[in-house]
N, C-alpha and C. Protein backbone atom coordinates (compact mmCIF):
# COMPACT_ATOMS: atom_id res chain seq x y z
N UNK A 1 0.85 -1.18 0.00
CA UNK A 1 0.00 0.00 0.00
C UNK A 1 0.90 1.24 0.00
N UNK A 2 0.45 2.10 -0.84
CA UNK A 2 1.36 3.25 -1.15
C UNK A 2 0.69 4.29 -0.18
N UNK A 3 1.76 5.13 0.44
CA UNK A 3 1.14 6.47 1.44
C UNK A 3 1.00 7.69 0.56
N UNK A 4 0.28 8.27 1.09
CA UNK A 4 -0.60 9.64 0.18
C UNK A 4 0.55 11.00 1.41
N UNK A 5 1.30 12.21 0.75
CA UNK A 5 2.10 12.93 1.53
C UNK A 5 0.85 13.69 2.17
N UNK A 6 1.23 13.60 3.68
CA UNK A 6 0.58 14.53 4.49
C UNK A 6 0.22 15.88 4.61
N UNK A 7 -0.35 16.71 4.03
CA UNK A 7 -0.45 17.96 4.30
C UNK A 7 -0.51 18.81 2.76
N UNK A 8 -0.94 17.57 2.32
CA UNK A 8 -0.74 18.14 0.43
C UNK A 8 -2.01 17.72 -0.21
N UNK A 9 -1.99 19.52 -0.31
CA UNK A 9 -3.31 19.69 -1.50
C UNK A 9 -3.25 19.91 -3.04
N UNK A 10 -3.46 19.29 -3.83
CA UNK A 10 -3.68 20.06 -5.24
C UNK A 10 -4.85 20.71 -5.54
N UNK A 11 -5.16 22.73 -5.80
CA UNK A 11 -6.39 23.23 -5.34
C UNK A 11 -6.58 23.69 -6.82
N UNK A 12 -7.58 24.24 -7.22
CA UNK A 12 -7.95 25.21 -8.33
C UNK A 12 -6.56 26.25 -8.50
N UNK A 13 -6.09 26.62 -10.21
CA UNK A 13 -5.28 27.89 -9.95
C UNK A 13 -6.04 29.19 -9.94
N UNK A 14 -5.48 29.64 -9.52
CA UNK A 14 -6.77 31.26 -9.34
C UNK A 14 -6.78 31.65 -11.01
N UNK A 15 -7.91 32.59 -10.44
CA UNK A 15 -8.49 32.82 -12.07
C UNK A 15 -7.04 34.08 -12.60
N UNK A 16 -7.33 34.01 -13.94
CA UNK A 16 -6.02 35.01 -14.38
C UNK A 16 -6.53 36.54 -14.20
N UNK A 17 -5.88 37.10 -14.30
CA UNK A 17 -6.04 39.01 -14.12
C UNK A 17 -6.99 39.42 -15.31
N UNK A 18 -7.80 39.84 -15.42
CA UNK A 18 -8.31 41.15 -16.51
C UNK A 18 -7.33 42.11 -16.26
N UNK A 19 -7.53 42.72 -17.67
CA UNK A 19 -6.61 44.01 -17.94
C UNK A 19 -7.99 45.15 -17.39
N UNK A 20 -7.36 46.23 -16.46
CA UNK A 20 -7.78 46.96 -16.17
C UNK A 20 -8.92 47.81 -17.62
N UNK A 21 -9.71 48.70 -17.42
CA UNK A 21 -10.27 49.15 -18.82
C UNK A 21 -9.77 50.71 -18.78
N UNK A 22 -9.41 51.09 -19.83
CA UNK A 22 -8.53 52.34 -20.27
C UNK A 22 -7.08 52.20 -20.02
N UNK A 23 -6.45 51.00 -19.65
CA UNK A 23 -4.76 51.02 -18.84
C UNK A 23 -4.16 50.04 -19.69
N UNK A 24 -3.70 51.06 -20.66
CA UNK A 24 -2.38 50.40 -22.06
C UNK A 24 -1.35 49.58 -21.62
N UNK A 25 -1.38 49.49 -20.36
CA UNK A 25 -0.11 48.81 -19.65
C UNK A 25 -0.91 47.16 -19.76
N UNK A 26 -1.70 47.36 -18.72
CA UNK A 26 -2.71 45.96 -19.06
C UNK A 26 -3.24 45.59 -20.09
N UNK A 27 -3.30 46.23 -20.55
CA UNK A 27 -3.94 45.75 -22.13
C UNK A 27 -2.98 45.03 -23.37
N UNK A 28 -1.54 45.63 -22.73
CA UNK A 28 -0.12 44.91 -23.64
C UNK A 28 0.19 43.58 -23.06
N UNK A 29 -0.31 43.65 -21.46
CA UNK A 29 0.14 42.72 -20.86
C UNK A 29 -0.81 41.57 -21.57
N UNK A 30 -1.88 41.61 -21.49
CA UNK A 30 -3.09 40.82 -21.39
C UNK A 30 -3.01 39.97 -23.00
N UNK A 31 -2.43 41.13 -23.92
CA UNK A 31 -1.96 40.90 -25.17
C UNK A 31 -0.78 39.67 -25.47
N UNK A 32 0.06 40.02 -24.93
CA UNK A 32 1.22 39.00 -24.74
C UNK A 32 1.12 37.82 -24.32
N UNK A 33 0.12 37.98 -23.13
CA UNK A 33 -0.10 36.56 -22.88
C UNK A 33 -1.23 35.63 -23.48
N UNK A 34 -2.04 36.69 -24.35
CA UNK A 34 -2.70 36.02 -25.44
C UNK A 34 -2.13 35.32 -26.76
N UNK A 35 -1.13 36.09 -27.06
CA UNK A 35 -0.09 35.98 -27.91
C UNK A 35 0.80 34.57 -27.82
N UNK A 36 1.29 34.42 -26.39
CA UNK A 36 2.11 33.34 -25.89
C UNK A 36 0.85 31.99 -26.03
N UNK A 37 -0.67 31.98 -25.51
CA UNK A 37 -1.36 30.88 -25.40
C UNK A 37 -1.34 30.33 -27.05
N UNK A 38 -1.90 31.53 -27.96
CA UNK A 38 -1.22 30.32 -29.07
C UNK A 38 -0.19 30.06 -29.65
N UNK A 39 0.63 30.65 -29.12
CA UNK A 39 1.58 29.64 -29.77
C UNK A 39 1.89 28.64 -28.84
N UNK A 40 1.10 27.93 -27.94
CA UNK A 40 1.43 26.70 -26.88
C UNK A 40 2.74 27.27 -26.02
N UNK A 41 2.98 28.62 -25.63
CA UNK A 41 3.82 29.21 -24.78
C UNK A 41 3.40 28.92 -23.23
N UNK A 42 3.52 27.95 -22.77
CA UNK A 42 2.55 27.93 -21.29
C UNK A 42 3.43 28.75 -20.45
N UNK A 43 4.89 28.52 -20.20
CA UNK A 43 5.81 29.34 -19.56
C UNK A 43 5.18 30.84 -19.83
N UNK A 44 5.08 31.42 -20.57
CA UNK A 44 5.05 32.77 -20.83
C UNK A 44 4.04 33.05 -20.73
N UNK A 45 2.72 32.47 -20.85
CA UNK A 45 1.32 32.52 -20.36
C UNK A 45 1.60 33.03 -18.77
N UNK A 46 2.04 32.30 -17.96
CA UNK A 46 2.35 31.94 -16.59
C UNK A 46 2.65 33.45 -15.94
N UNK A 47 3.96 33.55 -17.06
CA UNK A 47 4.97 34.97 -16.43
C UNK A 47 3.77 36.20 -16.82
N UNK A 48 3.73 36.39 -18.04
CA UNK A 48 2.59 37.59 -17.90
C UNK A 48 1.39 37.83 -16.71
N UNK A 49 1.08 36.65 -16.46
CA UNK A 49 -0.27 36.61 -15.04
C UNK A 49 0.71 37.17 -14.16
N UNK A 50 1.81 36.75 -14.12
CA UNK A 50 2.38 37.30 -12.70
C UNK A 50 2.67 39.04 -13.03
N UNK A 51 3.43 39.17 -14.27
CA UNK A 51 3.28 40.30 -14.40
C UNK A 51 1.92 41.45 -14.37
N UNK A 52 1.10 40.93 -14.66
CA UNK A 52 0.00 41.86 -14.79
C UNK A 52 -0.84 42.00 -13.57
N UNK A 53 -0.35 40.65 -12.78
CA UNK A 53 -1.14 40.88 -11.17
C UNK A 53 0.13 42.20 -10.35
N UNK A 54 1.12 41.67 -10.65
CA UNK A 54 2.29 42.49 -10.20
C UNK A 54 1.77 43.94 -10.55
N UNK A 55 1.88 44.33 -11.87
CA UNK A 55 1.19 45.74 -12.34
C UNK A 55 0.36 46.59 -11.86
N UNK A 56 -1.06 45.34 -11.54
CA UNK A 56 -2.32 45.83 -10.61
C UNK A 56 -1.75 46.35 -9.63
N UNK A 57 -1.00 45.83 -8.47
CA UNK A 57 -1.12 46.02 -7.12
C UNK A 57 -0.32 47.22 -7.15
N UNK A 58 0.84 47.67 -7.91
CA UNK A 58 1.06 48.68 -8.48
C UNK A 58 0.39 49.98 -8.14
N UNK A 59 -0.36 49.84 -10.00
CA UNK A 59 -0.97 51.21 -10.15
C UNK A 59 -2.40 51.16 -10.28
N UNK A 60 -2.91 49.83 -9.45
CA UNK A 60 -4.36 49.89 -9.52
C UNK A 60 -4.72 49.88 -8.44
């Protein structure tokens, strides 16, 4: 019988950022990482969310 690790969850990933409305900053961001999903970029999908949540807390 195999043991299951204690204290470990696999949960939902949070939902991704909207680009703010009127804010060119978010809107490039939001772009890029649209850009990266097709071309099967998952890495760079990833980094833009962080960037654009990063951005928010920023200047939003």
């Amino acid at each position: 019988m195999s043991q299951q690790p204690q204290g470990y969850h696999l949960g939902e990933l949070p939902a991704e950022p909207s680009a703010a409305p009127g804010c060119s900053d978010c809107l490039s961001l939001s772009v890029s990482r649209e850009n990266a999903r097709s071309r099967g970029d998952y890495s760079a999908v990833s980094d833009a969310n962080v960037e654009l949540r990063q951005h928010q807390e920023r200047a939003h």
